[in-house]
PDB file of N, CA and C in Angstrom:
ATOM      1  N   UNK A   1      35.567 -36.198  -7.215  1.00  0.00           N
ATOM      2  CA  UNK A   1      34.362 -36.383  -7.982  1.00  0.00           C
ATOM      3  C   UNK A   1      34.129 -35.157  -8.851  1.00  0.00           C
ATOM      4  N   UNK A   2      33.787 -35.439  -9.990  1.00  0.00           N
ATOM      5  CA  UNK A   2      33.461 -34.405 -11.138  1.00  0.00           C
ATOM      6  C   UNK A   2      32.153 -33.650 -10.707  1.00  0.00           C
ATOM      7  N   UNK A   3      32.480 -32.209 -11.101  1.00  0.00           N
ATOM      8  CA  UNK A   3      31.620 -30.933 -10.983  1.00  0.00           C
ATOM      9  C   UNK A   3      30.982 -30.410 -12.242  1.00  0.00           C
ATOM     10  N   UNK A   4      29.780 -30.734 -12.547  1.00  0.00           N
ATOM     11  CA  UNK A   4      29.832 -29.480 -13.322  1.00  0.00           C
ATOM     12  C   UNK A   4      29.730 -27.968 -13.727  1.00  0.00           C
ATOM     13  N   UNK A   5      30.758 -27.425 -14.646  1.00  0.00           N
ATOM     14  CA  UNK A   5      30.888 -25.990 -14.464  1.00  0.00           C
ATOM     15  C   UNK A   5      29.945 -25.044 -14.863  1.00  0.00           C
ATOM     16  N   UNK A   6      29.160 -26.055 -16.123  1.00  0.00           N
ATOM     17  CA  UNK A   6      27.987 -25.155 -16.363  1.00  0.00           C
ATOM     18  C   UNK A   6      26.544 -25.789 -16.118  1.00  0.00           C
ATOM     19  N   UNK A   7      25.238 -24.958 -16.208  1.00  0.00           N
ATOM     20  CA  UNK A   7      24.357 -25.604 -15.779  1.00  0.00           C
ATOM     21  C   UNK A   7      23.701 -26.516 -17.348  1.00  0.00           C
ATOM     22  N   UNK A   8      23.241 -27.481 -17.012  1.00  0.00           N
ATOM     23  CA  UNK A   8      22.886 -28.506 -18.242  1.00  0.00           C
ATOM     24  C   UNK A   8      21.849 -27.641 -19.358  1.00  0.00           C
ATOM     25  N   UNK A   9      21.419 -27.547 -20.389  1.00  0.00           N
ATOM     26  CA  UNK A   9      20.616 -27.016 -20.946  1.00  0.00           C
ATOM     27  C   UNK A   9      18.781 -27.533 -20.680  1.00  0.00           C
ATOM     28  N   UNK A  10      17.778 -27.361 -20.444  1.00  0.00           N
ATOM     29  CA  UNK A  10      16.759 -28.225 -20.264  1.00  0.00           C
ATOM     30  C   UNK A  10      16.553 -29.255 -21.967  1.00  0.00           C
ATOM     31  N   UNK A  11      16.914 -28.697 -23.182  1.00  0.00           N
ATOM     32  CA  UNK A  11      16.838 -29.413 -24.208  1.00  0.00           C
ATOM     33  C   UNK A  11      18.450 -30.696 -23.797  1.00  0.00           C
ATOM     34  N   UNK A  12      19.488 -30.654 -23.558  1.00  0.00           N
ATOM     35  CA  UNK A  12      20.101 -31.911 -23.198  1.00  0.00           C
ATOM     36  C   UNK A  12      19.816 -32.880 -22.135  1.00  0.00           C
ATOM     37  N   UNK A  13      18.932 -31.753 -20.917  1.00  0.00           N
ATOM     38  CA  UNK A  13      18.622 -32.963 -20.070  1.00  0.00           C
ATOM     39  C   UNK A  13      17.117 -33.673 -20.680  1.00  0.00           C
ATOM     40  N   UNK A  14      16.439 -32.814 -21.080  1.00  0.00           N
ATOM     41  CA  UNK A  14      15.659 -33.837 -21.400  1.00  0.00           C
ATOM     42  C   UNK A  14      15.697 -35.005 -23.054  1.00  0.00           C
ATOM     43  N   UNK A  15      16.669 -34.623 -23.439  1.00  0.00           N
ATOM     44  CA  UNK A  15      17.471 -35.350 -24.771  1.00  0.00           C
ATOM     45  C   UNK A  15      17.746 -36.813 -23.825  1.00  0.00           C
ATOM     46  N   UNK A  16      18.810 -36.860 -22.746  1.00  0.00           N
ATOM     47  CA  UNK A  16      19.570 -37.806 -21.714  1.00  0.00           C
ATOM     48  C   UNK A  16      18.302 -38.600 -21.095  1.00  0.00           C
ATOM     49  N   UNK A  17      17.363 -37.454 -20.414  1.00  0.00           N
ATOM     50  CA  UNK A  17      16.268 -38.485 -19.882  1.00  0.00           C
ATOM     51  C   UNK A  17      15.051 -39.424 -21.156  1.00  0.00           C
ATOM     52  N   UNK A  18      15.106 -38.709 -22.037  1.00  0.00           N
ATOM     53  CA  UNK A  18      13.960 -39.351 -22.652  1.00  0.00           C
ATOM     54  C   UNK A  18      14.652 -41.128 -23.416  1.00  0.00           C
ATOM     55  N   UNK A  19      15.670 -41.743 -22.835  1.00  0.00           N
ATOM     56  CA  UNK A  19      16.036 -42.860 -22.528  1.00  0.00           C
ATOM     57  C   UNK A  19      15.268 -43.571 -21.233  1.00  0.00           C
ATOM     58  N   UNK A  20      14.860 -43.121 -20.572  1.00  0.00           N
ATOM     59  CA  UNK A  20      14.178 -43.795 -19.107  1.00  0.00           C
ATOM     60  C   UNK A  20      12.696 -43.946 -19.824  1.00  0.00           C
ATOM     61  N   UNK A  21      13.249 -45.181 -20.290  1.00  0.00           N
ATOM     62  CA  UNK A  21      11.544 -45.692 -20.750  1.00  0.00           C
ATOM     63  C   UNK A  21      10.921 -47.154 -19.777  1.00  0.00           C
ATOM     64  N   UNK A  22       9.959 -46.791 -19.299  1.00  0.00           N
ATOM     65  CA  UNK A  22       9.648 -48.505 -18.551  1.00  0.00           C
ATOM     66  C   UNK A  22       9.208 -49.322 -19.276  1.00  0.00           C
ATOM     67  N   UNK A  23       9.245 -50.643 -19.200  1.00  0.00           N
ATOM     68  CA  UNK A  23       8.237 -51.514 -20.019  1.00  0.00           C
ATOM     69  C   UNK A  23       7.553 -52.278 -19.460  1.00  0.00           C
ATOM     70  N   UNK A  24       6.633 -52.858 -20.008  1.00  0.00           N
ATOM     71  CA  UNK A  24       5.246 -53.847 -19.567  1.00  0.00           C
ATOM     72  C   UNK A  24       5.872 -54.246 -19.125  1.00  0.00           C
ATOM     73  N   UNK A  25       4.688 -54.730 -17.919  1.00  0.00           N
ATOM     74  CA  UNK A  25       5.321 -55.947 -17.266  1.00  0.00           C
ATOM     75  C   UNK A  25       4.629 -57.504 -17.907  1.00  0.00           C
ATOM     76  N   UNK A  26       5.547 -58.497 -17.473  1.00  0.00           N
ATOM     77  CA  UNK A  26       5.488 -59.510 -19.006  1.00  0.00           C
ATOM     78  C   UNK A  26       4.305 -60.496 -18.125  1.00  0.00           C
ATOM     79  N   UNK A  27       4.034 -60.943 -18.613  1.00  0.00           N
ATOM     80  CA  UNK A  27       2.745 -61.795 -18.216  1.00  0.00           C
ATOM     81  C   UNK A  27       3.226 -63.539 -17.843  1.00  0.00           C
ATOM     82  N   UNK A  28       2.486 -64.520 -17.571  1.00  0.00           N
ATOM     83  CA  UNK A  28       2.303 -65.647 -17.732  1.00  0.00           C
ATOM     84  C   UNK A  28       1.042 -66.343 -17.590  1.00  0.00           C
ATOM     85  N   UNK A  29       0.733 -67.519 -18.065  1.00  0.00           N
ATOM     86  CA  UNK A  29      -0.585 -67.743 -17.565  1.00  0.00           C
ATOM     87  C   UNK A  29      -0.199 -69.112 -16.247  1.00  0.00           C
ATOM     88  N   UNK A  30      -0.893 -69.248 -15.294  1.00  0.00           N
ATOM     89  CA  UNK A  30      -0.995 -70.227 -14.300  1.00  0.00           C
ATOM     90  C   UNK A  30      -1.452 -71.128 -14.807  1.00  0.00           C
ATOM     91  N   UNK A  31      -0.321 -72.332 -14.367  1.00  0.00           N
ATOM     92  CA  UNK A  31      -0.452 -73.339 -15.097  1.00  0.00           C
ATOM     93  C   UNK A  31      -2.065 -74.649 -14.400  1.00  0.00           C
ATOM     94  N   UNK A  32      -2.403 -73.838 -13.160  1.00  0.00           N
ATOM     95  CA  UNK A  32      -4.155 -74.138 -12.683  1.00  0.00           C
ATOM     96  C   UNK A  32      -5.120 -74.053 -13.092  1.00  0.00           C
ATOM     97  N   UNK A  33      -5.541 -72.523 -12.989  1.00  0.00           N
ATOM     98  CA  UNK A  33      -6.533 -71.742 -13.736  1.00  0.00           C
ATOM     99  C   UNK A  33      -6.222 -70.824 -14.940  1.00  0.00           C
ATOM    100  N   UNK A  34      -5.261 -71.206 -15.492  1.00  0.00           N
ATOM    101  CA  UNK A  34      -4.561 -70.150 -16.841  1.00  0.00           C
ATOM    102  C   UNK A  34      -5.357 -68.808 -16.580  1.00  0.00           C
ATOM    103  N   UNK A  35      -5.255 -68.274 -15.971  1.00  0.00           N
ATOM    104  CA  UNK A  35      -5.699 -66.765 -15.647  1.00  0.00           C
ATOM    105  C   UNK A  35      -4.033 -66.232 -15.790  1.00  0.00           C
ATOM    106  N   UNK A  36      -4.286 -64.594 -16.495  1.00  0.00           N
ATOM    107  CA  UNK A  36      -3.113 -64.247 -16.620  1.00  0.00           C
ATOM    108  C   UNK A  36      -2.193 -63.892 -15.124  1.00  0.00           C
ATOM    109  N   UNK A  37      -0.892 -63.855 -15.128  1.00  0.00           N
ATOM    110  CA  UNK A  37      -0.148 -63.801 -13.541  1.00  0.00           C
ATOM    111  C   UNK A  37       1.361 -62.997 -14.103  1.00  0.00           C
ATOM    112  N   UNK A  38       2.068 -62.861 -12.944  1.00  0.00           N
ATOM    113  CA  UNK A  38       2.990 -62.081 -13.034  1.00  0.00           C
ATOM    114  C   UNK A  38       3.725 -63.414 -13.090  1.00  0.00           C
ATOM    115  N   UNK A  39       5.264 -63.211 -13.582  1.00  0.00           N
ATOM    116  CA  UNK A  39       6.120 -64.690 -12.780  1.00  0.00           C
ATOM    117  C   UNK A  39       6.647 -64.545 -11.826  1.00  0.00           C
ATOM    118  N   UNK A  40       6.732 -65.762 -11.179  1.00  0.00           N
ATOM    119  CA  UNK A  40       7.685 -65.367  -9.453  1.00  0.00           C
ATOM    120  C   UNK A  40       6.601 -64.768  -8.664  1.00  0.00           C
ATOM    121  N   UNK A  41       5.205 -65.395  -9.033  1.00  0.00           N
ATOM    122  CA  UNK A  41       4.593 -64.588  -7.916  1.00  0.00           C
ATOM    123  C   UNK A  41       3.121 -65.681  -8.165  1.00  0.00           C
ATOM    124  N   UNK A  42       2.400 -65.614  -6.745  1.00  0.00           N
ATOM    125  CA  UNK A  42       1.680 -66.380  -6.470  1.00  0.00           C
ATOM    126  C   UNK A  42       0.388 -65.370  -8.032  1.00  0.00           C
ATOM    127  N   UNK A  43      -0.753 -66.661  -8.091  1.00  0.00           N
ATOM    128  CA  UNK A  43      -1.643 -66.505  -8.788  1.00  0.00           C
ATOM    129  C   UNK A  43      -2.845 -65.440  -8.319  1.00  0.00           C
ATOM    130  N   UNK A  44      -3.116 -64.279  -8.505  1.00  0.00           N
ATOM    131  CA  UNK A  44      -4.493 -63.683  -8.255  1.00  0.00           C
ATOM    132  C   UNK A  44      -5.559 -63.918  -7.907  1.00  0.00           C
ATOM    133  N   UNK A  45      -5.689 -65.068  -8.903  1.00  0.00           N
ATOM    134  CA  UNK A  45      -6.890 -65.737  -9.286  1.00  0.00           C
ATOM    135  C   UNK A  45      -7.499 -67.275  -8.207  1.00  0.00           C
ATOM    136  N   UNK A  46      -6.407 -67.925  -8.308  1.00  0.00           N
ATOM    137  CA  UNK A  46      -6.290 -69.054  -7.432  1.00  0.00           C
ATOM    138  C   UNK A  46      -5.287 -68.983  -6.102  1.00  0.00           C
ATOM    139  N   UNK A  47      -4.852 -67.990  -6.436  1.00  0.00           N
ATOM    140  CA  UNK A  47      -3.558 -68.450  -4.853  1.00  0.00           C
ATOM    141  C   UNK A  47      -2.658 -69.510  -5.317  1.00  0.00           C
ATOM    142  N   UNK A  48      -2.120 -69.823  -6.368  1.00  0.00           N
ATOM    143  CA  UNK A  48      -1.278 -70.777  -6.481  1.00  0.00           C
ATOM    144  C   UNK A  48      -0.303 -70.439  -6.983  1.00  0.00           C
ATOM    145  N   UNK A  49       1.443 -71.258  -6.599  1.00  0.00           N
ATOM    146  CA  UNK A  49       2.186 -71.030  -6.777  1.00  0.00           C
ATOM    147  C   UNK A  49       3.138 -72.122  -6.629  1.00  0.00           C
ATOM    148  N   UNK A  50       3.303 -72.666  -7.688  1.00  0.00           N
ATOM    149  CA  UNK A  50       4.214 -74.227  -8.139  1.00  0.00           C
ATOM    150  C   UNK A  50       2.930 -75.211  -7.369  1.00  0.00           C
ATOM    151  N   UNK A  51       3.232 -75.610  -6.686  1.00  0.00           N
ATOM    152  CA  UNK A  51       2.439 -77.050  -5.893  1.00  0.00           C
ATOM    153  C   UNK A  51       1.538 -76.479  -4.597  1.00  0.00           C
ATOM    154  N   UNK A  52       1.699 -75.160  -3.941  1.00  0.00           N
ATOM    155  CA  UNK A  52       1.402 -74.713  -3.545  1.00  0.00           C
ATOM    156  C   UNK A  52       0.377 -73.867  -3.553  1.00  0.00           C
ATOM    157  N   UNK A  53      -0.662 -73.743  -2.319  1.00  0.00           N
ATOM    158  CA  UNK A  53      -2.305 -72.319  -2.580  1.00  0.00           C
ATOM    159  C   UNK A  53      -1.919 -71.403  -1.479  1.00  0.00           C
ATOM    160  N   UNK A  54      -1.481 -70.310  -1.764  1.00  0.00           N
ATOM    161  CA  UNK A  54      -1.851 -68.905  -0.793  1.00  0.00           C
ATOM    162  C   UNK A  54      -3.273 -68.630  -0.390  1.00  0.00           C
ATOM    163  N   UNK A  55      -3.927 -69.035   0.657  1.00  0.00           N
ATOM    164  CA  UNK A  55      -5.177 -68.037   1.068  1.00  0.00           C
ATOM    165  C   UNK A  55      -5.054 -66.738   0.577  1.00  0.00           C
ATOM    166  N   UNK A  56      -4.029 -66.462   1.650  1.00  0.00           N
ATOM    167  CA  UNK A  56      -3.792 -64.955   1.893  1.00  0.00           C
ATOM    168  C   UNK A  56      -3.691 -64.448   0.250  1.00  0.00           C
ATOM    169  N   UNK A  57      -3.352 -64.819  -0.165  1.00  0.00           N
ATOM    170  CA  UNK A  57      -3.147 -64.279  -1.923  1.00  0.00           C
ATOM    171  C   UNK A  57      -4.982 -64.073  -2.351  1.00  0.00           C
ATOM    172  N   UNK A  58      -5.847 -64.726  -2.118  1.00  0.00           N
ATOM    173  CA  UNK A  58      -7.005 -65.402  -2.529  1.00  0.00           C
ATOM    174  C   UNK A  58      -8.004 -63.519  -1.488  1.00  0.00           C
ATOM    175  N   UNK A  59      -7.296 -63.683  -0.822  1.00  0.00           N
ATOM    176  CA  UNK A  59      -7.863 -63.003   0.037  1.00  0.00           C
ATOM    177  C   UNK A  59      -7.778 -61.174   0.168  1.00  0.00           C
ATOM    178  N   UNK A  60      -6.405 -61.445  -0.341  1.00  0.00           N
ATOM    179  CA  UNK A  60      -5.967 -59.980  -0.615  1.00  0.00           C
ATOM    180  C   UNK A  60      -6.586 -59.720  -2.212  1.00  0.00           C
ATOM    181  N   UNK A  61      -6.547 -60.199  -3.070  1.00  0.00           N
ATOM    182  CA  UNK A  61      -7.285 -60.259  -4.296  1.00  0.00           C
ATOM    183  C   UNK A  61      -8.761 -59.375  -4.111  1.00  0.00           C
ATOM    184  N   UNK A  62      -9.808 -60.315  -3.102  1.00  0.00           N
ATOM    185  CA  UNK A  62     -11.106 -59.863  -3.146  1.00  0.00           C
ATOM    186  C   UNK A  62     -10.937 -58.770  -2.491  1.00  0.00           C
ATOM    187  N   UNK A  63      -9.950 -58.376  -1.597  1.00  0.00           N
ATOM    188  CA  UNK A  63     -10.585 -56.966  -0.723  1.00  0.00           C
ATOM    189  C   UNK A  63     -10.197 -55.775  -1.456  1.00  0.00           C
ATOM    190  N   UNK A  64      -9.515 -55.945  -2.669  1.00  0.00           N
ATOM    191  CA  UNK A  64      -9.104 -55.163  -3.307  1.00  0.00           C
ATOM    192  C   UNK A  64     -10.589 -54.994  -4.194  1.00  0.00           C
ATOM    193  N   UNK A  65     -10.942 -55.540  -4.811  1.00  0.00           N
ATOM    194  CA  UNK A  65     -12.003 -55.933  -5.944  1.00  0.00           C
ATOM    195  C   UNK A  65     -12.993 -55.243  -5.023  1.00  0.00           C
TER     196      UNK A  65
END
């Protein structure tokens, strides 16, 4: 495995890192209560998810709020 011989400059490492950019996370609306939602993930708002209602979704929501 490769070594390196010298130490990196802080202007190249941070040249290399300022590529690590995150991005939004993308939205959807529920096709129930069109409240905005993540995808692949139960609703905030309603607990729903395809044909399905999470309580527990409904529930973890308010104790946060």
């Amino acid at each position: 495995m490769a070594v390196p011989k010298r130490r990196m400059s802080r202007a190249n490492t941070r040249a290399r890192r300022s590529q690590w950019k995150t991005t939004a996370t993308s939205l959807s609306t529920c096709p129930r209560c069109k409240a905005p939602k993540q995808p692949h993930m139960a609703c905030p708002a309603c607990g729903a998810y395809g044909e399905r209602t999470y309580e527990q979704a409904l529930r973890s929501e308010h104790e946060h709020a």
